[in-house]
Protein backbone atom coordinates (compact mmCIF):
# COMPACT_ATOMS: atom_id res chain seq x y z
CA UNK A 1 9.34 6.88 -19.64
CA UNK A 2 11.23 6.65 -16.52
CA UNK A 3 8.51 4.23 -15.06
CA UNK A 4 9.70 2.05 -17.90
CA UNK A 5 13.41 1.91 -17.27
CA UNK A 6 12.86 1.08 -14.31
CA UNK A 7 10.64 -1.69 -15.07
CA UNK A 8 13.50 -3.23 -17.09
CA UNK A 9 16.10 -2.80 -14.42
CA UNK A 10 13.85 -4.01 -11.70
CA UNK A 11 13.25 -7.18 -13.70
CA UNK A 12 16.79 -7.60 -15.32
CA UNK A 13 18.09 -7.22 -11.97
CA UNK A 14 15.87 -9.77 -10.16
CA UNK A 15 16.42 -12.26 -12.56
CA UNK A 16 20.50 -11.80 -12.62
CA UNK A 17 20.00 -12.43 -8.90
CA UNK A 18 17.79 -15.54 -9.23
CA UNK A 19 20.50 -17.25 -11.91
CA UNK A 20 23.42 -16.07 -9.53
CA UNK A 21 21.38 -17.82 -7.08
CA UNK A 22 21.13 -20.78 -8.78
CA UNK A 23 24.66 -21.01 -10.18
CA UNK A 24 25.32 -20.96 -6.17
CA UNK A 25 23.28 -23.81 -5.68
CA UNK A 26 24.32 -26.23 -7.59
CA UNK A 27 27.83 -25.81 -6.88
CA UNK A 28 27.06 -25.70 -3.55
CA UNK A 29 24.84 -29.34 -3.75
CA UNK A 30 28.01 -30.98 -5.91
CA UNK A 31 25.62 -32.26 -8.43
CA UNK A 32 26.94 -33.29 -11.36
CA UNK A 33 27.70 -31.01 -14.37
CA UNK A 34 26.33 -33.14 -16.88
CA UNK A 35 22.90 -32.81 -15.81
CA UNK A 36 22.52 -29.54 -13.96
CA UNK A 37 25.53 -28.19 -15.15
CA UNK A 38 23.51 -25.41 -17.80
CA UNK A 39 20.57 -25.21 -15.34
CA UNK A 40 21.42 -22.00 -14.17
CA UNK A 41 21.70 -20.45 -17.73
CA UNK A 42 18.18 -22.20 -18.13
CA UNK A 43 17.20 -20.29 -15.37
CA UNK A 44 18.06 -17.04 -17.01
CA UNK A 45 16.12 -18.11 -19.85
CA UNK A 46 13.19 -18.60 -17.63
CA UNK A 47 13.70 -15.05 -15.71
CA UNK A 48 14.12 -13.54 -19.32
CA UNK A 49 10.39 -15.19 -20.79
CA UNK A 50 9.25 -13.28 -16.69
CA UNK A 51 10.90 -10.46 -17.55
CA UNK A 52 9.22 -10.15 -20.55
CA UNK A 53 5.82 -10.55 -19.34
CA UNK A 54 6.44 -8.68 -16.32
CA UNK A 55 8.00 -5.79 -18.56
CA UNK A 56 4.90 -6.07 -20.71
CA UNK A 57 2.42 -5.84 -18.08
CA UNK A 58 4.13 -2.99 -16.16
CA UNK A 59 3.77 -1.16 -19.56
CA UNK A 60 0.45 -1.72 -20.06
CA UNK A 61 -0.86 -1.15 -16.51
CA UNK A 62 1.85 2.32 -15.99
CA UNK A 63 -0.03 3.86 -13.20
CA UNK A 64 -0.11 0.72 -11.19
CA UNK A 65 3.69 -0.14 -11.24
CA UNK A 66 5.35 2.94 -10.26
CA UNK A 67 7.75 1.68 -7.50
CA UNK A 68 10.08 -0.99 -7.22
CA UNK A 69 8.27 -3.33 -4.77
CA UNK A 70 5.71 -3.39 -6.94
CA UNK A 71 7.54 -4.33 -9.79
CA UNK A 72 9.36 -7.14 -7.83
CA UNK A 73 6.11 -8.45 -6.28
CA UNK A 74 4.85 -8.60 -9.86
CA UNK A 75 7.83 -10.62 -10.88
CA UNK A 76 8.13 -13.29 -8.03
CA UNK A 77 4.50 -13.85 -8.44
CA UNK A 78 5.05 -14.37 -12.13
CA UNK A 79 8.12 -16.35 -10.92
CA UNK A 80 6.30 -18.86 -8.49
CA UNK A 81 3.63 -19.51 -10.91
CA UNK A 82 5.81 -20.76 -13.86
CA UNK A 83 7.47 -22.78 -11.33
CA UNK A 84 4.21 -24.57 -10.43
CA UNK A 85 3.17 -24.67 -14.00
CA UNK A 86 6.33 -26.10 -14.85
CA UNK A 87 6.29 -29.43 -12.41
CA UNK A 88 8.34 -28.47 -9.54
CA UNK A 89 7.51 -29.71 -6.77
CA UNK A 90 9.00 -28.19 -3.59
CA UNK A 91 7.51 -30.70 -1.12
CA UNK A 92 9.19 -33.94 -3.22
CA UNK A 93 11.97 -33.26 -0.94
CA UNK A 94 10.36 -34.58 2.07
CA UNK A 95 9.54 -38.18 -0.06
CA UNK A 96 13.09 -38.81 -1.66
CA UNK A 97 15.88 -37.31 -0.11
CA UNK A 98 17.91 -36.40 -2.74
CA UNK A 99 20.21 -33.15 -3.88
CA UNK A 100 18.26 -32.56 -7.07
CA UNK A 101 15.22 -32.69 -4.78
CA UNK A 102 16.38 -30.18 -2.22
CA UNK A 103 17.42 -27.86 -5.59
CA UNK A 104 14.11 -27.29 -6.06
CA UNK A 105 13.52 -26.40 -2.43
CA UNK A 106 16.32 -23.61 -2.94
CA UNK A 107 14.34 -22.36 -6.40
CA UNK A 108 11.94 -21.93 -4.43
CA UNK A 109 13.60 -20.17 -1.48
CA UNK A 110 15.71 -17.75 -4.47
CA UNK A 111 11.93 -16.06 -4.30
CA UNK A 112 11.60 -15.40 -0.98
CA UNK A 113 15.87 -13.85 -0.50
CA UNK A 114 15.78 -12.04 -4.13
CA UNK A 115 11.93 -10.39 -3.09
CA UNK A 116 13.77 -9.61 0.74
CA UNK A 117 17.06 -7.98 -1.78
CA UNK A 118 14.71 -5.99 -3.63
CA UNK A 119 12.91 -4.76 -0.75
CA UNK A 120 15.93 -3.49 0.63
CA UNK A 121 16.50 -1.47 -2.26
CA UNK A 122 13.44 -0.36 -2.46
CA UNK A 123 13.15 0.86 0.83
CA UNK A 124 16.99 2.39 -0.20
CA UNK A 125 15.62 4.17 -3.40
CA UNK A 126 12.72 5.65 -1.20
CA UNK A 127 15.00 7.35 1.02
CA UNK A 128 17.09 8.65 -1.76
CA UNK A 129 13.88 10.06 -3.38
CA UNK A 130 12.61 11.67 -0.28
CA UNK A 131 16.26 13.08 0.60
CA UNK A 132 15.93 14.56 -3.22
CA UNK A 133 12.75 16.16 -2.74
CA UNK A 134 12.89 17.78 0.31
CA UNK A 135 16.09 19.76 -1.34
């Protein structure tokens, strides 16, 4: 059971991070709220449909996801591949110089700093663990 809440954390966690993320972004690239101004609640729409496979999965396959980088490699990798299902194209960018372009560039990059985040805790939670046990 504790493999479980964990799950959930892991994934409501990651995704709070990616919408933060994204709420960043767009204030941060000025573009205007008429058009991206509910993208980063769509994003925690998205995250919530991942964290609902991902929470599935982790379920179903227990003995696999025990830790927490696990779980968050599971995730991004879920992540990445809606993304690229979904018609974002990261390199569009480097065509048409635009802010909406370079958006996608930084949905992209929330993978890579949210995965480095959750790492870090990881490798926090570990240490706590071991501390625990040798009590």
């Amino acid at each position: 059971m504790k493999n479980i809440f964990l799950s959930l954390a892991v994934f409501v966690a990651m995704s709070l991070l990616h919408t933060q993320f994204t709420d960043w972004e767009v204030g941060f690239l000025k573009l205007p709220g008429g058009s991206y101004g509910m993208f980063s609640v769509f994003m925690l729409i998205f995250c919530s449909v991942i964290t609902g496979i991902g929470l599935l999965t982790a379920v179903i396959f227990r003995k696999t996801y025990y830790s927490i980088l696990r779980m968050a490699v599971l995730f991004e990798i879920i992540y990445l591949l809606f993304l690229i299902i979904s018609g974002n194209n990261p390199f569009l960018y480097f065509y048409e110089a635009t802010n909406e372009n370079l958006l996608m560039i930084m949905v992209y990059g929330n993978a890579v700093v949210v995965f480095i985040i959750m790492y870090l805790v990881h490798l926090l939670y570990s240490k706590i663990n071991s501390s625990a046990d040798k009590k």
